[in-house]
N, C-alpha and C. Protein backbone atom coordinates (compact mmCIF):
# COMPACT_ATOMS: atom_id res chain seq x y z
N UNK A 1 0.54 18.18 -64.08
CA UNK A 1 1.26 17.12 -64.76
C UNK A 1 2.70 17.00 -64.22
N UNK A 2 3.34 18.48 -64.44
CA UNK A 2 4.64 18.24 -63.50
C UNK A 2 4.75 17.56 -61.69
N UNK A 3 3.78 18.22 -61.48
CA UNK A 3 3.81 17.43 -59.73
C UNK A 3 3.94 16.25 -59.85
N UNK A 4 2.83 15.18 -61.11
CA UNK A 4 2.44 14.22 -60.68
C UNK A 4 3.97 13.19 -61.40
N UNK A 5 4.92 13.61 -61.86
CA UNK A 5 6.23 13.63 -62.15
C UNK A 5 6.94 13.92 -61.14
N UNK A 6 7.25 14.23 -60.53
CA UNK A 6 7.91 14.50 -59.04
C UNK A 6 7.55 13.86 -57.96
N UNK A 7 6.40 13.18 -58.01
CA UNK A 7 6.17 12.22 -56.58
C UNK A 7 6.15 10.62 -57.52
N UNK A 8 6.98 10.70 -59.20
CA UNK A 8 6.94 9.42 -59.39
C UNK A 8 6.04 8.93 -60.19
N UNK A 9 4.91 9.58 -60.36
CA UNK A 9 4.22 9.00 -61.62
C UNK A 9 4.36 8.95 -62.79
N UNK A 10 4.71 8.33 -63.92
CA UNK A 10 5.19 8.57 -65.46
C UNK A 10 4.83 7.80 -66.24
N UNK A 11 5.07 7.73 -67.27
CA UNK A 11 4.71 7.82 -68.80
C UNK A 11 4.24 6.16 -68.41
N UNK A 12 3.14 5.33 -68.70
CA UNK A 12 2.69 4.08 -68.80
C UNK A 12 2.24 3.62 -67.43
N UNK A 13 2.52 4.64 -66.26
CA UNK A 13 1.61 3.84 -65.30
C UNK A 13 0.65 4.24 -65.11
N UNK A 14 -0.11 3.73 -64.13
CA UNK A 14 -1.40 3.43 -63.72
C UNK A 14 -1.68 4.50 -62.83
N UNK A 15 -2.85 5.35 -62.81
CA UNK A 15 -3.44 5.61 -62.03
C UNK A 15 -4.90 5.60 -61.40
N UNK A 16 -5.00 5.44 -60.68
CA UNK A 16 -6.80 5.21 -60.06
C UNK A 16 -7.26 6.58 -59.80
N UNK A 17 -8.40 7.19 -60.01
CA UNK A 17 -9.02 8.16 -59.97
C UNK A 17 -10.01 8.02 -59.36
N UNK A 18 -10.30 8.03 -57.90
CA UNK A 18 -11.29 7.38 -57.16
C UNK A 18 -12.02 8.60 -56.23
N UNK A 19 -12.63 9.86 -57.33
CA UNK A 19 -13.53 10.83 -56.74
C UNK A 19 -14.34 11.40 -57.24
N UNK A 20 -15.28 12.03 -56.28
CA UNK A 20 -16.86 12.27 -56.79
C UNK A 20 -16.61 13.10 -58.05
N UNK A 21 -18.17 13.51 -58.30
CA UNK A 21 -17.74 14.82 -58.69
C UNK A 21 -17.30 15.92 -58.54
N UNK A 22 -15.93 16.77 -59.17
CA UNK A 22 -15.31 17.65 -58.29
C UNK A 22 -14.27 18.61 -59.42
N UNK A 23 -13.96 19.22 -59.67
CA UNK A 23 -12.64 20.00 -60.09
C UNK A 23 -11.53 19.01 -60.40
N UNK A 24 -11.35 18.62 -59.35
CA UNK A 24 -9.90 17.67 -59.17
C UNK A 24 -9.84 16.42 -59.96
N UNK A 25 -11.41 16.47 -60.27
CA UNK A 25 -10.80 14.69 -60.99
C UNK A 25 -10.53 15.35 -62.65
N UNK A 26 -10.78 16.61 -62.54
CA UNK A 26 -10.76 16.98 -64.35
C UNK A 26 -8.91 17.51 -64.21
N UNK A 27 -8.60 18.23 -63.25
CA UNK A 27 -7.01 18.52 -63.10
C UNK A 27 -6.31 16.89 -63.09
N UNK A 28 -6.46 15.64 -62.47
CA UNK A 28 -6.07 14.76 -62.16
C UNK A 28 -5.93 14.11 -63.65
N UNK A 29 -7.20 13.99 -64.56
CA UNK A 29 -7.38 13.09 -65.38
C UNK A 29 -6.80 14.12 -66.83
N UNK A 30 -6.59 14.96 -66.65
CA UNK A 30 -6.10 15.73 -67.73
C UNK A 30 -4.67 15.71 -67.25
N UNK A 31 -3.97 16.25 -66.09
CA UNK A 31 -2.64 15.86 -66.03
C UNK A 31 -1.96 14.53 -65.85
N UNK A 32 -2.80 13.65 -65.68
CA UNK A 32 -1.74 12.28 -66.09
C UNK A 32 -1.58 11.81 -67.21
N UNK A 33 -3.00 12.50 -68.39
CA UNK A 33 -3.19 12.58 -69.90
C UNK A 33 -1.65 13.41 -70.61
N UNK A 34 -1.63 14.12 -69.59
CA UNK A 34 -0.29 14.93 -69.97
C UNK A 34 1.25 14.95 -70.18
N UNK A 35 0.97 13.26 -69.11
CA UNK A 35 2.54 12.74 -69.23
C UNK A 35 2.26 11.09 -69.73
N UNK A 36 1.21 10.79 -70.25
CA UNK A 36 1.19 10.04 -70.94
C UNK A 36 1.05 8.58 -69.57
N UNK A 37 0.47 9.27 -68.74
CA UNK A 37 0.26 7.68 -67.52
C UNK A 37 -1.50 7.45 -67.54
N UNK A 38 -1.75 6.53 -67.02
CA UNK A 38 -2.93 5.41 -68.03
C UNK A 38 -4.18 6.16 -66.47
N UNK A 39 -5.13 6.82 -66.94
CA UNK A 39 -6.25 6.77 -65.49
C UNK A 39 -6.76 5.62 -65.67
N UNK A 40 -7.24 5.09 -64.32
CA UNK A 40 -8.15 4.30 -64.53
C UNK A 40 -9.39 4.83 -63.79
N UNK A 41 -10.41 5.68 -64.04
CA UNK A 41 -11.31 6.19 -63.56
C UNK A 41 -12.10 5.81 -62.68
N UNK A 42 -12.67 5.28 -61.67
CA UNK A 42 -13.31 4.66 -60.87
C UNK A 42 -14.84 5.17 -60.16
N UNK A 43 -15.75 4.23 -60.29
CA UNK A 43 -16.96 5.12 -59.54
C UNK A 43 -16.71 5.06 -58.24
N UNK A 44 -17.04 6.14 -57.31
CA UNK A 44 -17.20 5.97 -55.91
C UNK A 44 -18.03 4.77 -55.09
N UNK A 45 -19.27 4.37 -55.17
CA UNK A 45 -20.16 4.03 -54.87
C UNK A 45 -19.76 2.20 -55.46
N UNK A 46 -18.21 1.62 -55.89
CA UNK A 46 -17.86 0.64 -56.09
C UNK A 46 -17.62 -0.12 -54.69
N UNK A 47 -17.95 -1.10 -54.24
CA UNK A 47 -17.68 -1.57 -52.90
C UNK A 47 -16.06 -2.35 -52.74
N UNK A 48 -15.95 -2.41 -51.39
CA UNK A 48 -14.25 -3.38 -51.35
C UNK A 48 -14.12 -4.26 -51.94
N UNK A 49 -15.14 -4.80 -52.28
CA UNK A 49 -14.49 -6.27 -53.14
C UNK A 49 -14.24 -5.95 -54.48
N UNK A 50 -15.10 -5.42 -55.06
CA UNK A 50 -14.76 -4.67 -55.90
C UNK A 50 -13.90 -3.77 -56.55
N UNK A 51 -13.35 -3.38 -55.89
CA UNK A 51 -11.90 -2.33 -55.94
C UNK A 51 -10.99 -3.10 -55.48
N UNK A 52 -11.13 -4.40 -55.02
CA UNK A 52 -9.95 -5.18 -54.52
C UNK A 52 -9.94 -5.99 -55.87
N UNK A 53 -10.64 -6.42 -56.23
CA UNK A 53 -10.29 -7.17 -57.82
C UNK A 53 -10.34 -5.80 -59.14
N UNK A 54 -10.36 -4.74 -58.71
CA UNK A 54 -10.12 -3.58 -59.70
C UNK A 54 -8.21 -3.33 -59.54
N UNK A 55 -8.00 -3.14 -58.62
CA UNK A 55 -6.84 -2.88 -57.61
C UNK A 55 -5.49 -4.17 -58.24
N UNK A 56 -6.05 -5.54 -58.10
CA UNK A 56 -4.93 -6.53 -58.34
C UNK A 56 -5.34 -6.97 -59.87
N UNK A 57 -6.28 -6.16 -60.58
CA UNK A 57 -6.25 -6.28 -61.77
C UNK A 57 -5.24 -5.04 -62.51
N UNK A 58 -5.13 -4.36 -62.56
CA UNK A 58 -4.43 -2.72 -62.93
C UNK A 58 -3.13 -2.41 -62.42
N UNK A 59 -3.35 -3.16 -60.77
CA UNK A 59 -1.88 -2.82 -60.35
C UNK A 59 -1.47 -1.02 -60.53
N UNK A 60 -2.34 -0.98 -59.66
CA UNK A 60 -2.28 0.91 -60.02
C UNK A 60 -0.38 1.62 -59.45
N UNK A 61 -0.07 2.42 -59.82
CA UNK A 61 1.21 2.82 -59.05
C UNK A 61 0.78 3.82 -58.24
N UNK A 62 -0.71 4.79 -58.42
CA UNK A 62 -1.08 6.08 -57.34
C UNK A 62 -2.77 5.79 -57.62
N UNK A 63 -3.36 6.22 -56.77
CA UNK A 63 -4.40 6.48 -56.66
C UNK A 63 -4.82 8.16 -55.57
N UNK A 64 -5.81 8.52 -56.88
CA UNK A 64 -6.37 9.71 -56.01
C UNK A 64 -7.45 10.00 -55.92
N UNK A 65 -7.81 10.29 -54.29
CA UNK A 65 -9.16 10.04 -53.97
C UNK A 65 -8.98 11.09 -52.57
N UNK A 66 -10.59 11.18 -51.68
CA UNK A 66 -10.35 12.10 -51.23
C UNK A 66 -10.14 11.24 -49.84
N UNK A 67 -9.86 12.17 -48.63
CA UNK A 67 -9.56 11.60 -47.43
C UNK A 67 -10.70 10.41 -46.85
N UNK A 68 -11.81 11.07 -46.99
CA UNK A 68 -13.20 9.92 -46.60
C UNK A 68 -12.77 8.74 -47.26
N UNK A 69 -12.85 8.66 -48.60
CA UNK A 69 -12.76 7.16 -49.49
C UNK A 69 -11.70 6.61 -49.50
N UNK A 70 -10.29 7.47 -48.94
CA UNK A 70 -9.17 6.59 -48.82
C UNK A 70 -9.12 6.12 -47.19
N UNK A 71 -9.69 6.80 -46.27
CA UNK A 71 -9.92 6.40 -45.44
C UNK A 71 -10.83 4.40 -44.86
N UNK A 72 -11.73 4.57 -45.62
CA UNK A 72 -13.00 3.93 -45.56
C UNK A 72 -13.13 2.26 -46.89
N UNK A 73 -12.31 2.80 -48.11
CA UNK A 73 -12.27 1.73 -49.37
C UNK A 73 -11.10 1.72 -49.49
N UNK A 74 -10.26 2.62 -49.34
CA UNK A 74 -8.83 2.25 -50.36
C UNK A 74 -8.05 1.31 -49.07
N UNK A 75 -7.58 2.00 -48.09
CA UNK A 75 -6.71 1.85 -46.94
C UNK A 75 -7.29 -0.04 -46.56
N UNK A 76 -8.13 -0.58 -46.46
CA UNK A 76 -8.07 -2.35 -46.15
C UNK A 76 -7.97 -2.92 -47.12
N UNK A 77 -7.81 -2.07 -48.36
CA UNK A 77 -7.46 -2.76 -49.82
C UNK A 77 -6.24 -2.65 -50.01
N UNK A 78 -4.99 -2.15 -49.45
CA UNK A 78 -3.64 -1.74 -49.71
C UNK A 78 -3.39 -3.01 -49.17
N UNK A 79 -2.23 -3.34 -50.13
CA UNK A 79 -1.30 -4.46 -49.61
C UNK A 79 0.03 -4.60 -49.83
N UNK A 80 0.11 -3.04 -50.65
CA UNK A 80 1.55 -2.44 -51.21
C UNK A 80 1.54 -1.15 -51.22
N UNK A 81 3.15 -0.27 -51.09
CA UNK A 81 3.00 0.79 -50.93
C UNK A 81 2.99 1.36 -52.45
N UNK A 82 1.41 2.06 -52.45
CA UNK A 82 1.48 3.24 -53.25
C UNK A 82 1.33 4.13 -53.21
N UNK A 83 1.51 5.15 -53.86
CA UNK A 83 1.36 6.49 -53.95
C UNK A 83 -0.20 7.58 -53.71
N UNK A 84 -0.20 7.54 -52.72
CA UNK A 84 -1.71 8.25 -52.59
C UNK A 84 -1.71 9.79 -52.69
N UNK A 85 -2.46 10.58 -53.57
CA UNK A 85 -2.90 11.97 -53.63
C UNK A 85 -4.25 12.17 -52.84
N UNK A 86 -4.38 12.96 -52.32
CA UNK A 86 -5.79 13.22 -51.56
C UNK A 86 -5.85 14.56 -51.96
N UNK A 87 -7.24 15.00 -52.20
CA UNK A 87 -7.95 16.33 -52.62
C UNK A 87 -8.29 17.07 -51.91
N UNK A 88 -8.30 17.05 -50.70
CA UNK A 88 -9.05 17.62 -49.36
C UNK A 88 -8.54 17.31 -47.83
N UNK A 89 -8.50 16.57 -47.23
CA UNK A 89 -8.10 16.64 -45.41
C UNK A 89 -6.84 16.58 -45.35
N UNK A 90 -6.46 17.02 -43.92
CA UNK A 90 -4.77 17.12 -43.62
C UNK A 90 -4.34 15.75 -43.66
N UNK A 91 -2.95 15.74 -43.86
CA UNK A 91 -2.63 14.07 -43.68
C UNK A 91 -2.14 13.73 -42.45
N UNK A 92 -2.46 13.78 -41.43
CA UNK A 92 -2.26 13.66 -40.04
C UNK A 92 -1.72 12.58 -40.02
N UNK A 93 -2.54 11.54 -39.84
CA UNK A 93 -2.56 9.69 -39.81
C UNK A 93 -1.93 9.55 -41.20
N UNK A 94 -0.93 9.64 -42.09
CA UNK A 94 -1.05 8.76 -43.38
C UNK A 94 0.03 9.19 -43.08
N UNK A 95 0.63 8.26 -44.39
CA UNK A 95 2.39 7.85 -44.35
C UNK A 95 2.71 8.65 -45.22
N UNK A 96 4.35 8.15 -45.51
CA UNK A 96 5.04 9.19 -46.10
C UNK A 96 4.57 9.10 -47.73
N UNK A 97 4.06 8.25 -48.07
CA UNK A 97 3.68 7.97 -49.49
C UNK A 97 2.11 8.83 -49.54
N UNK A 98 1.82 9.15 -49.24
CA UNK A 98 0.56 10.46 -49.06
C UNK A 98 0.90 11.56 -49.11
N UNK A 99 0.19 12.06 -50.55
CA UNK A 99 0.51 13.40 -50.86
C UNK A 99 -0.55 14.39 -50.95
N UNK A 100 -0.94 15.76 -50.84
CA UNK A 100 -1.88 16.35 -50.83
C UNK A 100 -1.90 17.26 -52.05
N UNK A 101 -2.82 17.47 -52.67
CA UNK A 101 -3.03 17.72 -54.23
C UNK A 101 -2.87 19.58 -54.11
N UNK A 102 -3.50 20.05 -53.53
CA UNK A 102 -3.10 21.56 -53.56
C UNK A 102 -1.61 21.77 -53.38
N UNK A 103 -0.76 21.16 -52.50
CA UNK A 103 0.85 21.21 -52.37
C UNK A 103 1.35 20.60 -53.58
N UNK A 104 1.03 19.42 -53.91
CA UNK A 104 1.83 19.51 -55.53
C UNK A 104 1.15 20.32 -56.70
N UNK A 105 0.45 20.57 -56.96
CA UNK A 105 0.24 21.60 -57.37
C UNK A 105 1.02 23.10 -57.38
N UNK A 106 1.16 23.12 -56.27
CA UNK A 106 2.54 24.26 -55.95
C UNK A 106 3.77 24.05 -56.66
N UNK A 107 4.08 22.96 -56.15
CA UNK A 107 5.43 22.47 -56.73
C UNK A 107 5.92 22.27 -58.01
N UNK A 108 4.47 21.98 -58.79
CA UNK A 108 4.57 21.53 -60.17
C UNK A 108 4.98 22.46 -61.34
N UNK A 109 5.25 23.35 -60.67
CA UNK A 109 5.31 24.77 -61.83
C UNK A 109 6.42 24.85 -62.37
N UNK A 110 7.60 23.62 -62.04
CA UNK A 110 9.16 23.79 -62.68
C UNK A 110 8.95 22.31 -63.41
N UNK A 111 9.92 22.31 -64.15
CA UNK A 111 10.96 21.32 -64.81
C UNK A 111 9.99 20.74 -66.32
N UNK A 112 10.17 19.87 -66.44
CA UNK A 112 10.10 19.34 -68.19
C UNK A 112 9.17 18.32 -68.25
N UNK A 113 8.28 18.84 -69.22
CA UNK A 113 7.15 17.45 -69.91
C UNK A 113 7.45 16.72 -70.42
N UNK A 114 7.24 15.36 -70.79
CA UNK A 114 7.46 14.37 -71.53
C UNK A 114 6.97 15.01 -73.18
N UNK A 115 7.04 14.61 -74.17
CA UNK A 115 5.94 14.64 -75.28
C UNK A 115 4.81 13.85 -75.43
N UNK A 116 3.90 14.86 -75.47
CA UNK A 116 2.40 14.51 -75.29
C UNK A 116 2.59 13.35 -76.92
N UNK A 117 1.93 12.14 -76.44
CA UNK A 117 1.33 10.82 -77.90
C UNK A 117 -0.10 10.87 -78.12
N UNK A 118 -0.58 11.52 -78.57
CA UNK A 118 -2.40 11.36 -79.06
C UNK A 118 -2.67 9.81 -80.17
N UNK A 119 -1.66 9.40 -79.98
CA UNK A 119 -1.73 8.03 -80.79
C UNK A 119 -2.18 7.06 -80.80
N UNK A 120 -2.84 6.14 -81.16
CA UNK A 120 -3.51 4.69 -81.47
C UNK A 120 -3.33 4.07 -80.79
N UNK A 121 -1.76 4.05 -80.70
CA UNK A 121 -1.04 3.00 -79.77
C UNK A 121 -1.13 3.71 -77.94
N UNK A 122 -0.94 4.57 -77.85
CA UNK A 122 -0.94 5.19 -76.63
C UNK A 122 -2.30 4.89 -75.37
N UNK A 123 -2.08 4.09 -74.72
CA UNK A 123 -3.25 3.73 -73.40
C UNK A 123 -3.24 5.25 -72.77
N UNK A 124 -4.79 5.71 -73.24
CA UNK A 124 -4.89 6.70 -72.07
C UNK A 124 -5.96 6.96 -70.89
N UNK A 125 -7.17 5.42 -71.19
CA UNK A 125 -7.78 5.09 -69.81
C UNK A 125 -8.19 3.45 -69.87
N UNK A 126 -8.45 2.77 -68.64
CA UNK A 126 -8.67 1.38 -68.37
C UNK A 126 -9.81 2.13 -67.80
N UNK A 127 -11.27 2.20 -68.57
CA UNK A 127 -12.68 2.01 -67.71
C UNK A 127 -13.44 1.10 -67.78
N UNK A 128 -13.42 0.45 -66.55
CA UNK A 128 -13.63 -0.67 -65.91
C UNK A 128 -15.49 -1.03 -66.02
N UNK A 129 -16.09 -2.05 -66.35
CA UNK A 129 -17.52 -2.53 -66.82
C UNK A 129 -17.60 -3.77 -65.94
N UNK A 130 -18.44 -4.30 -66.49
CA UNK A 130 -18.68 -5.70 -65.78
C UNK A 130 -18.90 -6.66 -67.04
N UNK A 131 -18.76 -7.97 -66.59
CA UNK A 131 -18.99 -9.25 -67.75
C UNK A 131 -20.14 -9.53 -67.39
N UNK A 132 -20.95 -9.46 -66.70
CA UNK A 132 -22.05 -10.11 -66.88
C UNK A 132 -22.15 -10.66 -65.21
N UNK A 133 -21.45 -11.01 -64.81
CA UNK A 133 -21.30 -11.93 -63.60
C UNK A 133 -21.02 -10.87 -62.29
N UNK A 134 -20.63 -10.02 -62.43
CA UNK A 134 -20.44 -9.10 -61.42
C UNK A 134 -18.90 -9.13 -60.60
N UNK A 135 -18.36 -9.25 -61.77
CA UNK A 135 -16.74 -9.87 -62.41
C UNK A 135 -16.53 -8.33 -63.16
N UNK A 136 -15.48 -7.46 -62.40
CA UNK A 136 -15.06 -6.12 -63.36
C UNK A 136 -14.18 -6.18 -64.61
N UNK A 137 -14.51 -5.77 -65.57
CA UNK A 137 -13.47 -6.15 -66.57
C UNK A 137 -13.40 -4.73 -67.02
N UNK A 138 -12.10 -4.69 -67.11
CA UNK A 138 -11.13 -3.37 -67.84
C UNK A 138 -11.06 -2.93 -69.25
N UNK A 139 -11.47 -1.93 -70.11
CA UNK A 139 -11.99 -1.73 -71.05
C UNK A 139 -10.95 -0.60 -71.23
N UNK A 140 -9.61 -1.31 -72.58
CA UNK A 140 -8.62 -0.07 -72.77
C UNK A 140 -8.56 0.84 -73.88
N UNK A 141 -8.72 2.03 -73.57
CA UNK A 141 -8.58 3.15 -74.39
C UNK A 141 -7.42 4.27 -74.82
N UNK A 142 -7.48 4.22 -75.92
CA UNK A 142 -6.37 5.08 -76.42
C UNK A 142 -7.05 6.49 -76.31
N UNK A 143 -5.35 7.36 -76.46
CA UNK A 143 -5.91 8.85 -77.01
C UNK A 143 -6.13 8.54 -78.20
N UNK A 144 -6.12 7.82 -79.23
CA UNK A 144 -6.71 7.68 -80.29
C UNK A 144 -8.24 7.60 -80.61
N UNK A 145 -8.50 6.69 -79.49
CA UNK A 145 -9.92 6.81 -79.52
C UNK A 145 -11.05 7.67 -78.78
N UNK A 146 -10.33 8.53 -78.20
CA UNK A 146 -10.64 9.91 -77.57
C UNK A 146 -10.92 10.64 -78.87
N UNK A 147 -9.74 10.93 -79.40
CA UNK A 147 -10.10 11.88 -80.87
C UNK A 147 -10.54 11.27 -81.78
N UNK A 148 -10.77 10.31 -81.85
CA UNK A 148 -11.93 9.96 -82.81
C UNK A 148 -13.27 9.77 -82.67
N UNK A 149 -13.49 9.86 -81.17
CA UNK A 149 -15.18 9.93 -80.33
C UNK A 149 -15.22 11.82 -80.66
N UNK A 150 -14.35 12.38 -80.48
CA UNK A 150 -14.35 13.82 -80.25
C UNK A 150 -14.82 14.67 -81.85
N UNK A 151 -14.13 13.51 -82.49
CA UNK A 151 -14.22 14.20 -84.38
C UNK A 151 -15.61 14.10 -84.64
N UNK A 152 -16.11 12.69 -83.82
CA UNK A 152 -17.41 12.31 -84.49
C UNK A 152 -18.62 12.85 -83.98
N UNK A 153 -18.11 13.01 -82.72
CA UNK A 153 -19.61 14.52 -82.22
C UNK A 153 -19.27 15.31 -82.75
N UNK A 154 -17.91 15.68 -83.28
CA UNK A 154 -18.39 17.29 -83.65
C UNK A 154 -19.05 16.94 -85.52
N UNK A 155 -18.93 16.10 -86.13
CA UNK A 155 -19.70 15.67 -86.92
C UNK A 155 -20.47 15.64 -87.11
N UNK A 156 -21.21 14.74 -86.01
CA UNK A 156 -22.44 14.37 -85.74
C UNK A 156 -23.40 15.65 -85.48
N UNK A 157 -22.92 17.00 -84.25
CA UNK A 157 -23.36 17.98 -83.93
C UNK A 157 -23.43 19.19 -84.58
N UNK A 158 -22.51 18.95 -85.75
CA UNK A 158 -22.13 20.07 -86.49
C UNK A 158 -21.77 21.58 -86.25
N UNK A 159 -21.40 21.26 -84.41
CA UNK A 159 -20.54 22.32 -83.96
C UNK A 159 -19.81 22.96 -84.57
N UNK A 160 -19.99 24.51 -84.15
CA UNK A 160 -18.89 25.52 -84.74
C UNK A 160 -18.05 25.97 -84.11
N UNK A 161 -17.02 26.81 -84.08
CA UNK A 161 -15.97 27.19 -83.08
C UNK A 161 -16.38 28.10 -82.48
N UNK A 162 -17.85 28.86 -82.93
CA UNK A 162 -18.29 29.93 -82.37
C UNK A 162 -19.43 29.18 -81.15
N UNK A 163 -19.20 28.17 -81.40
CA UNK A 163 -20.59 27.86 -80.28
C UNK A 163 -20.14 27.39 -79.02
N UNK A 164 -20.91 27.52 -78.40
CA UNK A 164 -20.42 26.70 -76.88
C UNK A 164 -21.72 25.59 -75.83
N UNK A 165 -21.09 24.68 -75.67
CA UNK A 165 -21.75 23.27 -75.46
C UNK A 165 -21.60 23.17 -74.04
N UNK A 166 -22.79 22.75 -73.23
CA UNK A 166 -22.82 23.02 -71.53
C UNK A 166 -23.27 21.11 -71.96
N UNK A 167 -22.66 20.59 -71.31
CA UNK A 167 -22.77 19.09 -70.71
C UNK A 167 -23.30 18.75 -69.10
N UNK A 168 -24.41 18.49 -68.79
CA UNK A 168 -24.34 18.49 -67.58
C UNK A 168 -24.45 17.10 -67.30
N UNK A 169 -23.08 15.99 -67.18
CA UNK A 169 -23.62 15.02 -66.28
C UNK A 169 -22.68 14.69 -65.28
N UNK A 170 -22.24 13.53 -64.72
CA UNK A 170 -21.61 13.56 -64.03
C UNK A 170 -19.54 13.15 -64.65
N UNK A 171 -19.23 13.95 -64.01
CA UNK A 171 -17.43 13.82 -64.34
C UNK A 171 -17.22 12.58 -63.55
N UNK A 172 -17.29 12.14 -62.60
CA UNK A 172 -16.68 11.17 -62.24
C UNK A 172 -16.15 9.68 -62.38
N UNK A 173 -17.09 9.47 -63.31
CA UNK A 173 -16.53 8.31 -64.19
C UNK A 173 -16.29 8.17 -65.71
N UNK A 174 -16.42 7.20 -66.47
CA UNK A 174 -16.55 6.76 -67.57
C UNK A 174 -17.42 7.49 -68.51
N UNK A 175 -18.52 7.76 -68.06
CA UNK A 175 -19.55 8.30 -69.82
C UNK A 175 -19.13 9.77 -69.88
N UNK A 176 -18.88 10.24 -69.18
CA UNK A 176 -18.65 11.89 -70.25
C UNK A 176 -16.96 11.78 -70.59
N UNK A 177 -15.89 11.53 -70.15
CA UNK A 177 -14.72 11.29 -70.69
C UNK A 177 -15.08 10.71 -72.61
């Protein structure tokens, strides 16, 4: 959360989360949860046109994804400089706005959090659906409605604090968040 504060990301912007399943998208999507900046989760397997009307809909300020997909989808969709995190390859070819996620990570271990808002009002993801037409439309969620999906399985499941719950599907997008 601190890194992603130091290369500029904060409280109300946007970020794109554009990777498989992996570790990194649960560090990514929990630390921008942390300073209160909006994911917008993304499936891989979304094509350019698609992420180009995802992209000038959201107006993302960073997106993080790994070297292949920023290579291949993100990079002929840029038409402004933003902030790229990558999870994996050296940044040889990429500009100075390319950052590599194990190095901030390093870095992130000093300075000051914002205060975490679990509130109603607080945007804490844009996951993106379709209308019908094959037209993406942005679907906004609070941490409010995080903890109130969260109250109601454990309701519903009648989980105890002694138990423990294995989920196996996929992290990378929208349905298990």
């Amino acid at each position: 959360a601190k890194a992603f504060l130091k290369i500029g990301i904060k409280e109300n912007d946007k970020a794109v989360i554009f990777l498989p399943n992996c570790k990194e998208f649960i560090y990514s999507f929990y630390g921008l949860a942390r300073i209160n900046a909006i994911s917008v989760p993304l499936n891989t397997y979304l094509t350019t046109y698609e992420l180009d009307k995802i992209f000038k809909d959201c107006a993302p300020k960073a997106i993080i994804s790994t070297y292949a997909l920023y290579k291949k989808k993100i990079v002929p969709k840029l038409d402004r400089n933003i902030i790229i995190v990558l999870v994996d390859e050296p940044l040889e070819d990429c500009g100075s706005n390319v950052f590599e996620l194990k190095k901030l990570l390093a870095k992130g271990r000093t300075g000051k959090l914002p205060v975490f808002s679990a509130s109603n009002s607080q945007i804490a993801t844009i996951n993106y659906t379709y209308r019908g037409l094959g037209e993406p439309l942005g679907a906004v969620l609070t941490h409010g409605n995080y903890h109130h999906g969260a109250i109601g399985y454990l309701r519903l499941t009648k989980v105890t604090t002694s138990q423990r719950i294995l989920l196996v599907t996929p992290m990378s997008h929208i349905f298990t968040l």
